[in-house]
Protein backbone atom coordinates (compact mmCIF):
# COMPACT_ATOMS: atom_id res chain seq x y z
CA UNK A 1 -13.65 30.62 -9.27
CA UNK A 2 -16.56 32.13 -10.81
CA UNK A 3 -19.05 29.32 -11.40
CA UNK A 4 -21.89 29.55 -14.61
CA UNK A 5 -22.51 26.18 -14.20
CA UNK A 6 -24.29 24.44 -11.33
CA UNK A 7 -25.73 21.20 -10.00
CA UNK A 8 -28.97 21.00 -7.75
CA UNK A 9 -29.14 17.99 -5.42
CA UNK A 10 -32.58 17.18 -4.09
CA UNK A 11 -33.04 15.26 -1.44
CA UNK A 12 -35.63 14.30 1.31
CA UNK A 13 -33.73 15.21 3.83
CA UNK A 14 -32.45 14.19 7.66
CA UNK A 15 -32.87 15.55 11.05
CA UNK A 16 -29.97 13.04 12.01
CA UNK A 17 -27.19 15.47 11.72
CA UNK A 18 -24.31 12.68 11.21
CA UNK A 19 -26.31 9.71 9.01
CA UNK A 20 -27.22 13.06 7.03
CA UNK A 21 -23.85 14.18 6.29
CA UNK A 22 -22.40 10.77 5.68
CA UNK A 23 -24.70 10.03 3.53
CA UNK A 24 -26.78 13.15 1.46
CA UNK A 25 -23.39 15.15 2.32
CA UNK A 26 -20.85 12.59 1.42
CA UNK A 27 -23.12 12.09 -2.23
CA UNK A 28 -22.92 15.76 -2.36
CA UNK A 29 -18.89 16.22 -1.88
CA UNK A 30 -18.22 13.04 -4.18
CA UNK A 31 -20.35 14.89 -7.26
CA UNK A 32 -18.24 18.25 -6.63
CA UNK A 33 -15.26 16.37 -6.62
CA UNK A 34 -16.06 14.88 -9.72
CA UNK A 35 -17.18 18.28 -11.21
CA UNK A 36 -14.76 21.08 -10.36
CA UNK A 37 -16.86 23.18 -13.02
CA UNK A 38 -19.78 23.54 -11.57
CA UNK A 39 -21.12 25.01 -8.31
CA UNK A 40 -23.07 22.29 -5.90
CA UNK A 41 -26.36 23.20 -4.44
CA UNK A 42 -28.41 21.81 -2.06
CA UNK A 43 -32.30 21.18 -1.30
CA UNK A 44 -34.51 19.27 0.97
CA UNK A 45 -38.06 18.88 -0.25
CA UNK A 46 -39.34 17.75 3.19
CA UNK A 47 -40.46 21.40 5.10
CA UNK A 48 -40.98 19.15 8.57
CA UNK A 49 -37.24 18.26 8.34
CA UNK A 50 -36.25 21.68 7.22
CA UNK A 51 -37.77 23.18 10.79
CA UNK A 52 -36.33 20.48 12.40
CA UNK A 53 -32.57 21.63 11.74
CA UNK A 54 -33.18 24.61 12.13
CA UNK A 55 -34.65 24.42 15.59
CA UNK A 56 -32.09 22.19 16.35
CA UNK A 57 -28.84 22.82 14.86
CA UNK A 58 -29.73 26.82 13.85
CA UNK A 59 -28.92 25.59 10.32
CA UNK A 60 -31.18 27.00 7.57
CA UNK A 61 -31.77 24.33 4.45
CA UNK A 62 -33.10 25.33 1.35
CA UNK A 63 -36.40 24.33 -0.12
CA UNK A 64 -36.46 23.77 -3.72
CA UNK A 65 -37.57 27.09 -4.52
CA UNK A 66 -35.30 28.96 -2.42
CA UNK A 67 -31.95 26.96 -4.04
CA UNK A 68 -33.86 28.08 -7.43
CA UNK A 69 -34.17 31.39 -6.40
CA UNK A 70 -30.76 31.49 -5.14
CA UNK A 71 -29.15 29.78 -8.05
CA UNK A 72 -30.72 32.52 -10.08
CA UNK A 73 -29.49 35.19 -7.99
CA UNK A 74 -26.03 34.15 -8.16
CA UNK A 75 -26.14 34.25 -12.38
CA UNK A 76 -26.40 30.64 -13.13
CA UNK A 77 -27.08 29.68 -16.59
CA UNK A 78 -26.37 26.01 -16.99
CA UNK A 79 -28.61 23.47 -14.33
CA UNK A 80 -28.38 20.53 -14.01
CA UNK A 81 -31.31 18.81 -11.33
CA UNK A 82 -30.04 15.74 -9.56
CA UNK A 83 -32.76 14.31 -6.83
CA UNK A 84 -31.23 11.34 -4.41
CA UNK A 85 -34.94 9.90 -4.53
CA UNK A 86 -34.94 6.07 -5.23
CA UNK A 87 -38.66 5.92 -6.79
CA UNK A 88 -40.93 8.02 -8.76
CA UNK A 89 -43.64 9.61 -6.57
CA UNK A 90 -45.55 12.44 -6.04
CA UNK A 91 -42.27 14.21 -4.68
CA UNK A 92 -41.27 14.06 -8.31
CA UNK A 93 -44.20 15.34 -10.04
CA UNK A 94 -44.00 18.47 -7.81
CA UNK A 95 -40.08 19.18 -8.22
CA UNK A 96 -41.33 18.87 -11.95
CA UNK A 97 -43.88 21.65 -11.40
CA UNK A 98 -41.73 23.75 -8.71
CA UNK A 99 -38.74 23.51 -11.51
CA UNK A 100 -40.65 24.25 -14.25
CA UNK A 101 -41.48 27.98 -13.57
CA UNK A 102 -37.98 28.85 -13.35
CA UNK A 103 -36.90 26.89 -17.03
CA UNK A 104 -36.91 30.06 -18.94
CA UNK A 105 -33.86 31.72 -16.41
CA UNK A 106 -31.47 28.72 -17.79
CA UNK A 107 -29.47 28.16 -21.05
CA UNK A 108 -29.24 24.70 -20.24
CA UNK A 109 -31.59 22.98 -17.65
CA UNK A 110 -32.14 19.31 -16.63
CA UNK A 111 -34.06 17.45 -14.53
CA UNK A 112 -32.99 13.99 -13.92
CA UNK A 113 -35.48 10.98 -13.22
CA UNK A 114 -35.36 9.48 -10.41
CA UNK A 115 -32.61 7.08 -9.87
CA UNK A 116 -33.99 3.66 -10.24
CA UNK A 117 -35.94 4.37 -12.83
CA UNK A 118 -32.83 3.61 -15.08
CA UNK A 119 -32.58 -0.02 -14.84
CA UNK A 120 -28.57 -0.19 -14.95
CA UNK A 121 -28.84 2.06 -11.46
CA UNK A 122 -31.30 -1.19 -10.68
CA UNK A 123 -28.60 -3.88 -11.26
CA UNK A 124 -25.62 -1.30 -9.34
CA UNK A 125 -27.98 -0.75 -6.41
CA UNK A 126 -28.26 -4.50 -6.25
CA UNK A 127 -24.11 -4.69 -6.44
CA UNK A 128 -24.59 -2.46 -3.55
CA UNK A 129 -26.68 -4.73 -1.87
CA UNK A 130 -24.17 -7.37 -2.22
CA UNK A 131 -21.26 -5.18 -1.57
CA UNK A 132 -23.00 -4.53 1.85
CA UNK A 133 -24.53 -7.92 2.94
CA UNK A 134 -22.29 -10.35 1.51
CA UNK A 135 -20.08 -10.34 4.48
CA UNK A 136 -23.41 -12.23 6.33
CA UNK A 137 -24.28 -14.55 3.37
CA UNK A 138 -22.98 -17.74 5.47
CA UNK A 139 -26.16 -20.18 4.19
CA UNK A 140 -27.44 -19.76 7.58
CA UNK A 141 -28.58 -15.98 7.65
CA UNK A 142 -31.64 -14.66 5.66
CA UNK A 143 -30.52 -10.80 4.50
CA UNK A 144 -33.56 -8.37 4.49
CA UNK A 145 -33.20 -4.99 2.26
CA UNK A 146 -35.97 -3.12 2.93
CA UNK A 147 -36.67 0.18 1.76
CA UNK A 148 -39.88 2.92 2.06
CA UNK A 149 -42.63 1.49 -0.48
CA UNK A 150 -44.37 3.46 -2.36
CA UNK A 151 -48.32 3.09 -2.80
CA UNK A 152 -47.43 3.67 -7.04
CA UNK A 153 -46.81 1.56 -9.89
CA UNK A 154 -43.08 2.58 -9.50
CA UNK A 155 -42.60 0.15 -6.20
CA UNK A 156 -42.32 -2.40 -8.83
CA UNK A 157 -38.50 -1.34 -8.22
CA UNK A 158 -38.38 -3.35 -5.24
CA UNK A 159 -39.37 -6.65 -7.21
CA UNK A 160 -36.93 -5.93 -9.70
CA UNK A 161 -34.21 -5.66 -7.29
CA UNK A 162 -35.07 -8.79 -5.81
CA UNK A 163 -35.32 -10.21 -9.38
CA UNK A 164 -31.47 -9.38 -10.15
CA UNK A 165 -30.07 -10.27 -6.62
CA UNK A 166 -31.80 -13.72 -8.19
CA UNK A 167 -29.75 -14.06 -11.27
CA UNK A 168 -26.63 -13.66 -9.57
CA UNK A 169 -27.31 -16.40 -7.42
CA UNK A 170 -27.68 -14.74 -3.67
CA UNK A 171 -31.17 -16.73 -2.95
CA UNK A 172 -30.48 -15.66 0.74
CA UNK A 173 -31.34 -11.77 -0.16
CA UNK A 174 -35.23 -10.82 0.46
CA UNK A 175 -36.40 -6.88 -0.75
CA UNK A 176 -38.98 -5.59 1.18
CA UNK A 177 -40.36 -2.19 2.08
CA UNK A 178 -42.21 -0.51 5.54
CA UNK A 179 -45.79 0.10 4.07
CA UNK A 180 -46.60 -1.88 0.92
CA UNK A 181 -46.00 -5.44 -0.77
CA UNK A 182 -43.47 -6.62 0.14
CA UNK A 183 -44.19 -6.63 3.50
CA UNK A 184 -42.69 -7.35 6.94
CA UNK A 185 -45.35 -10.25 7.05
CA UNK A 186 -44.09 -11.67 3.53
CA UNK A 187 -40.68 -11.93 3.89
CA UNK A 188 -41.45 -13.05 7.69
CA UNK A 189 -43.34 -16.19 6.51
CA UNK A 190 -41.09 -16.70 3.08
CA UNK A 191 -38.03 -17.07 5.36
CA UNK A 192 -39.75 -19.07 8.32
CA UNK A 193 -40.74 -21.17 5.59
CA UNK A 194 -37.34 -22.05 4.08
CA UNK A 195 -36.53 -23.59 7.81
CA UNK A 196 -32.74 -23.08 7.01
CA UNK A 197 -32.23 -19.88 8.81
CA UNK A 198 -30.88 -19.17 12.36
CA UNK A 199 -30.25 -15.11 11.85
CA UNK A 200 -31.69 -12.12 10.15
CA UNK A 201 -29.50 -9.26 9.14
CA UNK A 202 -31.70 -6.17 8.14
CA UNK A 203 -30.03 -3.84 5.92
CA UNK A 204 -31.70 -0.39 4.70
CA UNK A 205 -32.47 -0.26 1.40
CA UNK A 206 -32.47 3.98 1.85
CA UNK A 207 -30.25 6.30 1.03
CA UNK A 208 -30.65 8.21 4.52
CA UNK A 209 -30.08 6.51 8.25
CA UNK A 210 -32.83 7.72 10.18
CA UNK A 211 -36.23 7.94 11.80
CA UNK A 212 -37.41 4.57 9.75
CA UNK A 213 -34.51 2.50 10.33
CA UNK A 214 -33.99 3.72 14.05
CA UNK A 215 -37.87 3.01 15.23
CA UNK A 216 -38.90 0.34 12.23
CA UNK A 217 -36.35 -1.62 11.92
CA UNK A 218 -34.50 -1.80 14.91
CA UNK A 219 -36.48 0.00 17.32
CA UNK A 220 -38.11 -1.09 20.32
CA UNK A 221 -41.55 -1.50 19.71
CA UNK A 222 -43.53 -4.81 19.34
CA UNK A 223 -44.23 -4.51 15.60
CA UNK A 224 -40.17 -3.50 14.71
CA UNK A 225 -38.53 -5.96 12.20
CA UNK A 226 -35.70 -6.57 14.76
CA UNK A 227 -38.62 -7.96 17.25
CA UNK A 228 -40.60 -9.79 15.35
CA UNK A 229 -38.01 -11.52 13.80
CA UNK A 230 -36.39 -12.38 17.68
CA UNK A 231 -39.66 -13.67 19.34
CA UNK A 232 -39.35 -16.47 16.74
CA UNK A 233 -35.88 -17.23 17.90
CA UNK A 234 -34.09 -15.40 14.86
CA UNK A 235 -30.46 -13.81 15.97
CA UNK A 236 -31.40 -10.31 14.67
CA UNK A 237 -28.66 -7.61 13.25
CA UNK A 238 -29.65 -4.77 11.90
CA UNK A 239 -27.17 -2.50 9.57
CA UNK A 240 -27.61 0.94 10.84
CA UNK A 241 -25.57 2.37 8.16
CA UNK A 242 -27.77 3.33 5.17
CA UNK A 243 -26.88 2.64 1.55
CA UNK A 244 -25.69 6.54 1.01
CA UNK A 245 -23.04 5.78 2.90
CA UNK A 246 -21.72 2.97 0.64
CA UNK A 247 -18.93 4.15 -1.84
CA UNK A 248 -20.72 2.70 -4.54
CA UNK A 249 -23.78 4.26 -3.94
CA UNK A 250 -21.93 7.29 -3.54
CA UNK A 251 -20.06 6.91 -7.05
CA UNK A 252 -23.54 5.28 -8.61
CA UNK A 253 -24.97 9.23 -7.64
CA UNK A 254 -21.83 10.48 -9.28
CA UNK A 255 -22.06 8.60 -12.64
CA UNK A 256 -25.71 8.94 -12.89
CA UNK A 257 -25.01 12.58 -12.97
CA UNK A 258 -21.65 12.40 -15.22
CA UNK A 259 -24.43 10.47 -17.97
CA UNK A 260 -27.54 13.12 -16.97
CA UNK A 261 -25.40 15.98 -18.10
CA UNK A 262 -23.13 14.34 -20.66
CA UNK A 263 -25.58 11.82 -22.27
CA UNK A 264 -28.73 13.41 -21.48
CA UNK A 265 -30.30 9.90 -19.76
């Protein structure tokens, strides 16, 4: 099949060759499944994670202006831009600028935002969330999504997701992040202080498995959210399976892009 359409999917990347493929891979398949039409591309826009896999698996990943290069070179006319970044960062603002210079090669061309900017993403990324943890939500277990934080206006996210686990009435679900409000310390001392709780369950609120969740979250260190949560007598679990390898995720990806190219969102 000659393809003259194609769809770009940027994504930070993983040097954890199986979390990457069951999750940035298995988002990847799932879109190409669901259009046969068009030809589906891949970049990572982290260079560190680029070397990484190819020092260690001799695998060469494009950057985002090597895919656009490529796509170019292989007579593309219709792209569509699809990034698997949660929040709106500085990442964005220079796939904006890196994409930019090559607008004028395409017919049709489209960036999508990032996906929880839309705010029904918000409320399925929350289904998620309940897809995932509800199998713990026994009264008796305080369920910790954390994701990355962003120092930006756009972490707001996080509250809102926390905000719409609310109205559906899971009170035991706390959204956090690594590195900005809210942090391990205030979901630490909001679920101490309910006195209700015998076990944490910490569940990644990332689309990728890797370095954070294997050394924050449930590494060894002093300062991980597994250990502080046990030397206060917590049972701790910790999900190592991240949310982009959740079917709904995967199909939440999928439809985003169906209404990016379809309804121009």
């Amino acid at each position: 099949m000659i393809h003259k359409k194609a769809i770009l999917v940027v994504s930070y990347g993983s040097s954890f060759k199986d979390a990457r493929e069951r999750s940035i891979g298995a988002i990847e398949e799932i879109i190409g499944q669901r259009f046969p039409d068009y030809k589906v591309y891949r970049a990572f826009t982290s260079e560190s994670i680029i070397q990484k896999i190819k020092e260690k698996e001799n695998l060469q990943i494009d950057t985002i202006s090597q895919a656009l290069e490529r796509i170019v070179s292989d007579g593309i006319k219709d792209l569509t831009i699809i990034q698997t970044h949660l929040l709106q960062g500085m990442r964005h603002e220079s796939l904006l600028n890196l994409t930019e210079v090559y607008r004028n090669q395409f017919v049709q061309f489209k960036v999508a935002e990032p996906i929880l900017k839309i705010e029904e993403n918000v409320e399925a990324f929350a289904e998620a969330l309940e897809n995932v943890g509800g199998v713990y939500d026994d009264g008796k277990t305080a369920i910790c999504c954390i994701g990355h934080g962003i120092d930006m206006d756009t972490n707001e996210v996080y509250r809102n997701i926390q905000s719409v686990l609310e109205q559906k009435g899971l009170k035991n679900y706390y959204v956090g992040t690594l590195s900005v409000k809210p942090t391990l310390e205030d979901l630490y001392d909001e679920i101490v202080a309910q006195q209700k709780y015998e076990r944490v369950v910490l569940l990644p609120l990332m689309l990728v498995s890797g370095y954070h969740v294997r050394k924050d979250l449930a590494g060894p260190s002093e300062g991980s959210w597994r250990n502080v949560f046990a030397k206060s007598g917590f049972k701790v679990e910790c999900i190592m399976k991240s949310l982009g390898e959740n079917s709904i995720v995967q199909n939440i990806l999928a439809t985003y892009t169906e209404n990016v190219i379809f309804r121009n969102i």
